[in-house]
C-alpha atoms as a PDB file:
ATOM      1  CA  UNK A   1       5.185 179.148  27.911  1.00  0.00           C
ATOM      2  CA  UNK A   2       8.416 177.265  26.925  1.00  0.00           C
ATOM      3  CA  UNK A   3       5.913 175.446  24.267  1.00  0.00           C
ATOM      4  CA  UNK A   4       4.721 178.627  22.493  1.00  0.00           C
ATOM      5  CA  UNK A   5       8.936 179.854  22.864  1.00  0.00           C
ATOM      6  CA  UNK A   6       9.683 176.690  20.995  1.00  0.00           C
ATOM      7  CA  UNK A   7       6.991 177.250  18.160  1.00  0.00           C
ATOM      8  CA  UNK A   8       8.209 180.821  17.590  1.00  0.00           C
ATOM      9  CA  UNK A   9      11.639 179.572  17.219  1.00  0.00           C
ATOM     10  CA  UNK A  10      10.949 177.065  14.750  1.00  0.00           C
ATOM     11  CA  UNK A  11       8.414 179.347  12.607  1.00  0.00           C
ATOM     12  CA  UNK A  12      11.011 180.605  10.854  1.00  0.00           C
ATOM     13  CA  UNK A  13      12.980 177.987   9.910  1.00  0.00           C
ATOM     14  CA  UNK A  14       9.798 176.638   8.297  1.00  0.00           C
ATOM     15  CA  UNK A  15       8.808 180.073   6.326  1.00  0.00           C
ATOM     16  CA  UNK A  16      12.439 179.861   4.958  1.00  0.00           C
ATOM     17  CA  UNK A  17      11.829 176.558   3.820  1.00  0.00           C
ATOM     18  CA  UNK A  18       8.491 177.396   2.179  1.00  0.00           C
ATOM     19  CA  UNK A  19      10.330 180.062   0.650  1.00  0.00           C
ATOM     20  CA  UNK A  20      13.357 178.250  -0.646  1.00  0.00           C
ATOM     21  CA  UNK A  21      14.057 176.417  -4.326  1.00  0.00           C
ATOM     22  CA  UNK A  22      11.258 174.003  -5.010  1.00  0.00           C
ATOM     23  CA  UNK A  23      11.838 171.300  -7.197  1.00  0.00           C
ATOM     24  CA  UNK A  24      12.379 171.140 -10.511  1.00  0.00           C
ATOM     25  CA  UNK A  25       9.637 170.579 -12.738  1.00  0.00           C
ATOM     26  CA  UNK A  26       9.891 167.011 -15.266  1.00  0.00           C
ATOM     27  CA  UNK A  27      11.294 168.408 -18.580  1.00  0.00           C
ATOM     28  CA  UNK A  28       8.987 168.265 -21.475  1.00  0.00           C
ATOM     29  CA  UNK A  29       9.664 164.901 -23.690  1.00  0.00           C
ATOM     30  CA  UNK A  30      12.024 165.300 -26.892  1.00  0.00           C
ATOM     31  CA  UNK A  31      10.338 164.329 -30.073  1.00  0.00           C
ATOM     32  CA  UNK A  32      12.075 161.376 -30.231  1.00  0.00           C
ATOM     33  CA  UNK A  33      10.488 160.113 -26.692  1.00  0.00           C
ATOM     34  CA  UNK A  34       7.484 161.694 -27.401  1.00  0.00           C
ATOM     35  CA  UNK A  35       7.427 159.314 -30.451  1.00  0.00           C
ATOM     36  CA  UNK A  36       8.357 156.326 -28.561  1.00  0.00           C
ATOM     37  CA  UNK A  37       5.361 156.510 -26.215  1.00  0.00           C
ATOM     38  CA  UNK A  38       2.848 156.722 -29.094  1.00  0.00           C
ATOM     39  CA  UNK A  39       4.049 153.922 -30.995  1.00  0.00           C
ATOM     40  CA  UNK A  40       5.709 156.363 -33.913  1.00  0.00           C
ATOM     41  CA  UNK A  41       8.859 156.345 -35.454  1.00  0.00           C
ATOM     42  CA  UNK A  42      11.389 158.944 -37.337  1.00  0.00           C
ATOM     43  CA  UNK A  43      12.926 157.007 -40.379  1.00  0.00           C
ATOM     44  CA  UNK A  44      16.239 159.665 -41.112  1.00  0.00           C
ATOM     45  CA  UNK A  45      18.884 158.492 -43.738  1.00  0.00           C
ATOM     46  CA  UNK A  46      20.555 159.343 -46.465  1.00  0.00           C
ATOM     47  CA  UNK A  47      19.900 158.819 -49.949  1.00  0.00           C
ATOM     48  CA  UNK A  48      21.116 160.348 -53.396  1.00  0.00           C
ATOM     49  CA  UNK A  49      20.044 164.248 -53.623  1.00  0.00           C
ATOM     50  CA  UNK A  50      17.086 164.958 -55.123  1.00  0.00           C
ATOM     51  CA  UNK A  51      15.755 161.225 -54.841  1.00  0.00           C
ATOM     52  CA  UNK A  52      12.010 160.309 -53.732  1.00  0.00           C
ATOM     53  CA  UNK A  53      12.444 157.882 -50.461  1.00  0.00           C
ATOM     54  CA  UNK A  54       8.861 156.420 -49.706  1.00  0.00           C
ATOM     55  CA  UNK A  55       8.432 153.529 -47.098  1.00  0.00           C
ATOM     56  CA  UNK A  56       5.888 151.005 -48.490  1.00  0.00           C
ATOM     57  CA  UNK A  57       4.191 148.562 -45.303  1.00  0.00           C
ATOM     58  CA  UNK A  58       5.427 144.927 -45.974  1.00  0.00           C
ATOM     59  CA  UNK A  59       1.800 143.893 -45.128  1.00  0.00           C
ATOM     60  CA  UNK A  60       0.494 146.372 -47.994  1.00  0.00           C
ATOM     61  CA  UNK A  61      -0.174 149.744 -48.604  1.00  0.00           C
ATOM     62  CA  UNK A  62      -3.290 151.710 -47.276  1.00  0.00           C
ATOM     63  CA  UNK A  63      -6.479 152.081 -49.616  1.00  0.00           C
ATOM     64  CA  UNK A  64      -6.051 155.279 -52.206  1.00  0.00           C
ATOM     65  CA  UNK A  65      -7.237 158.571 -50.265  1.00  0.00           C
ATOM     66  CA  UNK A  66     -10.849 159.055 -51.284  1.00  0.00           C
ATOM     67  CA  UNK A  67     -11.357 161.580 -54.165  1.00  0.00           C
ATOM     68  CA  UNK A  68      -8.625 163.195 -55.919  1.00  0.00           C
ATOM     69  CA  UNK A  69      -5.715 165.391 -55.618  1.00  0.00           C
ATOM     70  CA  UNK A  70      -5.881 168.814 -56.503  1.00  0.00           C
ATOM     71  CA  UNK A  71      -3.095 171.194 -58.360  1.00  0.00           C
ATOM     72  CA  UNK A  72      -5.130 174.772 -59.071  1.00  0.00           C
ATOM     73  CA  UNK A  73      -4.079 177.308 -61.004  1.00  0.00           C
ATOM     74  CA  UNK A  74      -4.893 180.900 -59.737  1.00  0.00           C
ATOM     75  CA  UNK A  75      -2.653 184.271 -59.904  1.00  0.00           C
ATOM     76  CA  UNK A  76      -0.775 183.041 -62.330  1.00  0.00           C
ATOM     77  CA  UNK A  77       0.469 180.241 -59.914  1.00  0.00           C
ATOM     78  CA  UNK A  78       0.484 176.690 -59.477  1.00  0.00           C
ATOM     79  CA  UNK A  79      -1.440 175.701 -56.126  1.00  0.00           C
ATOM     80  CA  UNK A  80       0.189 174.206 -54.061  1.00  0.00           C
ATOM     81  CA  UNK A  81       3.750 174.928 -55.533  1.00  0.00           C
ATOM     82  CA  UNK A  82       4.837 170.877 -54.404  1.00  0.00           C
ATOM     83  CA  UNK A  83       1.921 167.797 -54.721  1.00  0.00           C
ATOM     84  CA  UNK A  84       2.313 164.818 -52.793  1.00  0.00           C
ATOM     85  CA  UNK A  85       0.053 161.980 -55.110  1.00  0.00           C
ATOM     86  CA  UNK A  86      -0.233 158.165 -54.610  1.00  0.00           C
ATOM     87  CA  UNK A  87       0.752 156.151 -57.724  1.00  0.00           C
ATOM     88  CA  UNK A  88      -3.051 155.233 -58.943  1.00  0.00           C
ATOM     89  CA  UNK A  89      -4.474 158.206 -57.473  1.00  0.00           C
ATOM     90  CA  UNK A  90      -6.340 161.108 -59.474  1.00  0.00           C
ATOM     91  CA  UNK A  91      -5.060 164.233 -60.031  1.00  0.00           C
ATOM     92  CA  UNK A  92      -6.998 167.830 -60.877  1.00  0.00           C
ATOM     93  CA  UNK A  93      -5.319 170.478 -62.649  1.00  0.00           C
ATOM     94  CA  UNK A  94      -7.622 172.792 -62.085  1.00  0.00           C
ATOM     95  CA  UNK A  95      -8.274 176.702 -63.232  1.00  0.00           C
ATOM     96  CA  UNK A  96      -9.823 178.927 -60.919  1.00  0.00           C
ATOM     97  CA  UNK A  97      -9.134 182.241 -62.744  1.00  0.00           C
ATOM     98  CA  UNK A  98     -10.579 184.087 -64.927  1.00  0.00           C
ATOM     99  CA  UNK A  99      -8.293 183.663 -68.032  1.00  0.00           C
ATOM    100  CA  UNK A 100      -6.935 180.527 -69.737  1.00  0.00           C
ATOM    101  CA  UNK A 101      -3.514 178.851 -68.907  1.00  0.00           C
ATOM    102  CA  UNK A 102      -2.244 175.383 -69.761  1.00  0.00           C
ATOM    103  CA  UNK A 103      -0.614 172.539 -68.415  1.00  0.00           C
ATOM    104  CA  UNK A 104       2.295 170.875 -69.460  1.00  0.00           C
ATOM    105  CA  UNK A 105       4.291 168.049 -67.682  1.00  0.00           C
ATOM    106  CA  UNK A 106       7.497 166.183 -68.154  1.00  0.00           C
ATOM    107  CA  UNK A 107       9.050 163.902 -66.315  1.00  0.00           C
ATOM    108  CA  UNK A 108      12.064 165.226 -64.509  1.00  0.00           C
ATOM    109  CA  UNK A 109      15.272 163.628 -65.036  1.00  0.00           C
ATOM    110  CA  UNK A 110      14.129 162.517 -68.605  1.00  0.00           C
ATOM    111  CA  UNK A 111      12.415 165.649 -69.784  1.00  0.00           C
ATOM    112  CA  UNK A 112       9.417 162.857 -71.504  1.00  0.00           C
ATOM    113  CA  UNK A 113       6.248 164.572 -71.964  1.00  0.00           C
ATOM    114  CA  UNK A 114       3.841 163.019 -69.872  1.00  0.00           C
ATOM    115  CA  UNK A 115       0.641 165.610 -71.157  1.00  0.00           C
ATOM    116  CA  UNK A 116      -0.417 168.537 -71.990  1.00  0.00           C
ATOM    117  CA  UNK A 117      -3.400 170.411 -72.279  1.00  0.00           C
ATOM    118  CA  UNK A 118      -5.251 174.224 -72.386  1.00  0.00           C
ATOM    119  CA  UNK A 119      -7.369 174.814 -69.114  1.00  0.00           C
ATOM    120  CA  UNK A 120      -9.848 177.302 -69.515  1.00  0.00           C
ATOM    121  CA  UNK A 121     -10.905 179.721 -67.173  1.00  0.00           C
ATOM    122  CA  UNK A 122     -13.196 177.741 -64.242  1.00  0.00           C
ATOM    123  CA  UNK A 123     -11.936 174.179 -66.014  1.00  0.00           C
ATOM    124  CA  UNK A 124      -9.802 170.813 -65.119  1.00  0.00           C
ATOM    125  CA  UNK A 125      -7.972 168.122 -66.669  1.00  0.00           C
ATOM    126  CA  UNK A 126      -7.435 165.005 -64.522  1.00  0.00           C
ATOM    127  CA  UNK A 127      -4.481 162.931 -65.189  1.00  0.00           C
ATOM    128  CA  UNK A 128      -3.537 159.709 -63.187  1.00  0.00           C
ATOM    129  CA  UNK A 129      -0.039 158.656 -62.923  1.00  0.00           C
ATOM    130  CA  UNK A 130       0.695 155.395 -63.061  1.00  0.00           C
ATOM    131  CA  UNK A 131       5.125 155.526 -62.290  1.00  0.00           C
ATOM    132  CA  UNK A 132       6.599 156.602 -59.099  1.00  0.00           C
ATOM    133  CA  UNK A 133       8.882 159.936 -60.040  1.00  0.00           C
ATOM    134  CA  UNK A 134       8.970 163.685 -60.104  1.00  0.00           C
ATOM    135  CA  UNK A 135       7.047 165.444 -62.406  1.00  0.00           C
ATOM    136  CA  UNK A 136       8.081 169.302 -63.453  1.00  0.00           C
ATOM    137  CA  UNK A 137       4.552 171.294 -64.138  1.00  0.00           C
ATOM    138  CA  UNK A 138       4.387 174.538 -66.126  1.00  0.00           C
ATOM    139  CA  UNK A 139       2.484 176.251 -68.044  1.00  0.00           C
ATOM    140  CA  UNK A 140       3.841 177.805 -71.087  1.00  0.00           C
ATOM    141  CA  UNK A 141       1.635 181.158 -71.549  1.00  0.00           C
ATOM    142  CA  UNK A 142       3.207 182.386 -68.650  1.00  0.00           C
ATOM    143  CA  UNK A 143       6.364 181.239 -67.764  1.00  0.00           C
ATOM    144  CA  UNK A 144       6.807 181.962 -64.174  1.00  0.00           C
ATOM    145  CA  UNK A 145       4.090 179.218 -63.644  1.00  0.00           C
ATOM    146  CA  UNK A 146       6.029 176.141 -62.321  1.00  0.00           C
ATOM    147  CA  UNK A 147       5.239 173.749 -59.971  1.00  0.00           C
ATOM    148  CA  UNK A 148       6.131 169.610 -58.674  1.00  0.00           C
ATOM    149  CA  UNK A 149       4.239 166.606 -58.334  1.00  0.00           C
ATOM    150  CA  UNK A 150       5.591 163.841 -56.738  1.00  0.00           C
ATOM    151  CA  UNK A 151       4.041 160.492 -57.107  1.00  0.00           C
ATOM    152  CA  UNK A 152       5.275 157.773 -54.977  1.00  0.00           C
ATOM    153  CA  UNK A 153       3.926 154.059 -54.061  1.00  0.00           C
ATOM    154  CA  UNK A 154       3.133 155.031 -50.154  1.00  0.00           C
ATOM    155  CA  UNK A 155       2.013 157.721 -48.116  1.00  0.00           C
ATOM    156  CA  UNK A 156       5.285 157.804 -46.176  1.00  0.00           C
ATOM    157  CA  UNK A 157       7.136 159.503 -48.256  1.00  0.00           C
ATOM    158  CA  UNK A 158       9.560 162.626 -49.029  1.00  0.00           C
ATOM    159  CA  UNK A 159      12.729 163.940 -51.511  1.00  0.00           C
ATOM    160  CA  UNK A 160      15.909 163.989 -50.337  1.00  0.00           C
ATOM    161  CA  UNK A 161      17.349 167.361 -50.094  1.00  0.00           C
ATOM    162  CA  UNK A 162      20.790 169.047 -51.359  1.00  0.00           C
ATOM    163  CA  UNK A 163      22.876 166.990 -49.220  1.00  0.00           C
ATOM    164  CA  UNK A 164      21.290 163.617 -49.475  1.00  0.00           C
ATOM    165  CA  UNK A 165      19.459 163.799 -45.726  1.00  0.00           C
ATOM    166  CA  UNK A 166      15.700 162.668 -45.895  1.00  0.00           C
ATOM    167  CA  UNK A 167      13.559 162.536 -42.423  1.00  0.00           C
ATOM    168  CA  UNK A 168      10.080 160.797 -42.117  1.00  0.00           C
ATOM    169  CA  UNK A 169       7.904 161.396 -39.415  1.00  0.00           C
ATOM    170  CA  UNK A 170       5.378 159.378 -37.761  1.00  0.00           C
ATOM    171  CA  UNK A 171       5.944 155.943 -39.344  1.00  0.00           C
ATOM    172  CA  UNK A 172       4.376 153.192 -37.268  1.00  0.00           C
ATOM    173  CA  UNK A 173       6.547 150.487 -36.106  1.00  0.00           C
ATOM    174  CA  UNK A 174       6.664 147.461 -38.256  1.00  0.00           C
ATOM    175  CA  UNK A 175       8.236 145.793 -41.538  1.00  0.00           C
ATOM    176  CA  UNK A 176       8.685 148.019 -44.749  1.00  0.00           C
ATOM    177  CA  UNK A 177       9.923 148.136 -48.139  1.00  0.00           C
ATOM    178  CA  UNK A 178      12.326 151.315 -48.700  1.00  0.00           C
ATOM    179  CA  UNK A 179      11.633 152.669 -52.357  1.00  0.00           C
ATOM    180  CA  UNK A 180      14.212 154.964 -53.387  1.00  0.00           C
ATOM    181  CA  UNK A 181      13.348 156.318 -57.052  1.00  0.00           C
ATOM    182  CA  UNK A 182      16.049 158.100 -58.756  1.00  0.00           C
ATOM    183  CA  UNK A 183      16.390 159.251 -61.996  1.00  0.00           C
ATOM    184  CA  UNK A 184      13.875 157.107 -63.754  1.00  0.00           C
ATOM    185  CA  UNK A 185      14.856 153.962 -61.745  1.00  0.00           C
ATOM    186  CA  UNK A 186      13.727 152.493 -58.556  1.00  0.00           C
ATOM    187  CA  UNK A 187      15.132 149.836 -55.800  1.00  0.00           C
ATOM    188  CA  UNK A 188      14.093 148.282 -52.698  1.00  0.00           C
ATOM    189  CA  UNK A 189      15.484 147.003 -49.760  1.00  0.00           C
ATOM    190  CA  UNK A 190      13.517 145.987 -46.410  1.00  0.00           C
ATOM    191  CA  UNK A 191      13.903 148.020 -43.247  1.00  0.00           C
ATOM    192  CA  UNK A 192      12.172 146.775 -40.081  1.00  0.00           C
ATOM    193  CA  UNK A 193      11.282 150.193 -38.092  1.00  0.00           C
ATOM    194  CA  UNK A 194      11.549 150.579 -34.470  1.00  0.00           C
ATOM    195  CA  UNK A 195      10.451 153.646 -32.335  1.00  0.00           C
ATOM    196  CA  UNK A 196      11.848 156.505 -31.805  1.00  0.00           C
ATOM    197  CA  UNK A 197      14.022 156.692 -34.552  1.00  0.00           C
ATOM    198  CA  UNK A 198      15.561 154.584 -37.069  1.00  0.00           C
ATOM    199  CA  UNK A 199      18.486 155.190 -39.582  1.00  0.00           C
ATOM    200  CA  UNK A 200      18.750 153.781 -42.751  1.00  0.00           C
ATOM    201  CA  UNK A 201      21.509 154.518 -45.552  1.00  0.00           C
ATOM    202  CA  UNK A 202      20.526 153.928 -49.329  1.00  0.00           C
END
């Protein structure tokens, strides 16, 4: 009997502790741990505004992608409106429309024509380029039709924006060349990456 009083008196302490806060789940991890456990990087910096900042392996660059790029033209609009290209690497301008356009491009910063040609309807041009740079795309029958290719030397690679800040994602750790290209000229320096994140001024 003075068992089954001492069982009832304890029952609820132990329903109250049931009941009470249970512990706090681990947060999620932040990108930048997140990044450390897989062996990634985030190369962030800052470089001049408007400047192409690509990060080219010390033990060499990947093989090209296989087959080309591909710029379209439909709607009156240049698809996609930005191209990411490797330096050696085909590019189609294509037309998928039903009426003609053309395709002019000049080298930004220098305004140098680099081509330009008609597309007609269901057509392409393919154009390799063979500097690292910016290159402003239009076509002159209609004039809201404007778009950006950016060629660069490595697939790790991006434009600094209005205020000189630049952020690469998922860089493997290692030894690289920074390329900054900037109006018409490029430099190098080497930059030895370490997960999560590594900072680099230019």
């Amino acid at each position: 009997m003075k068992h089954a009083r001492r069982t009832a008196c304890l029952l609820p302490f132990v329903l109250i502790a049931a009941c009470g806060p249970q512990p706090a789940k681990p947060a999620a991890p932040a990108p930048a741990a997140e990044a450390a456990s897989n062996g990634m990087a985030v190369v962030t910096g800052t470089a001049p505004s408007g400047s192409i900042v690509a990060l080219i392996p010390a033990a060499g660059e990947s093989p090209l992608p296989d087959g080309p790029a591909v710029m379209d033209q439909y709607s009156k609009t240049f698809v996609p409106s930005v191209l990411y290209v490797r330096v050696g690497q085909p590019v189609e301008f294509r037309n998928s429309e039903d009426m003609g356009h053309n395709v002019n491009v000049t080298r930004r910063g220098t305004g140098a024509e680099v081509f330009g040609v008609a597309t007609e309807p269901q057509q392409k041009y393919v154009h390799t380029f063979d500097r690292a740079g910016q290159y402003d795309v239009a076509c002159d029958i209609h004039p809201g039709m404007q778009a950006l290719v950016v060629a660069a030397a490595s697939s790790f690679v991006t434009i600094a924006d209005e205020q000189g800040a630049f952020s690469i994602p998922n860089v493997p750790a290692g030894a690289y060349k920074v390329a900054l290209t900037f109006e018409g000229r490029t430099v190098e320096r080497p930059l030895e990456v370490k997960g999560p994140r590594t900072d680099v001024k230019m």
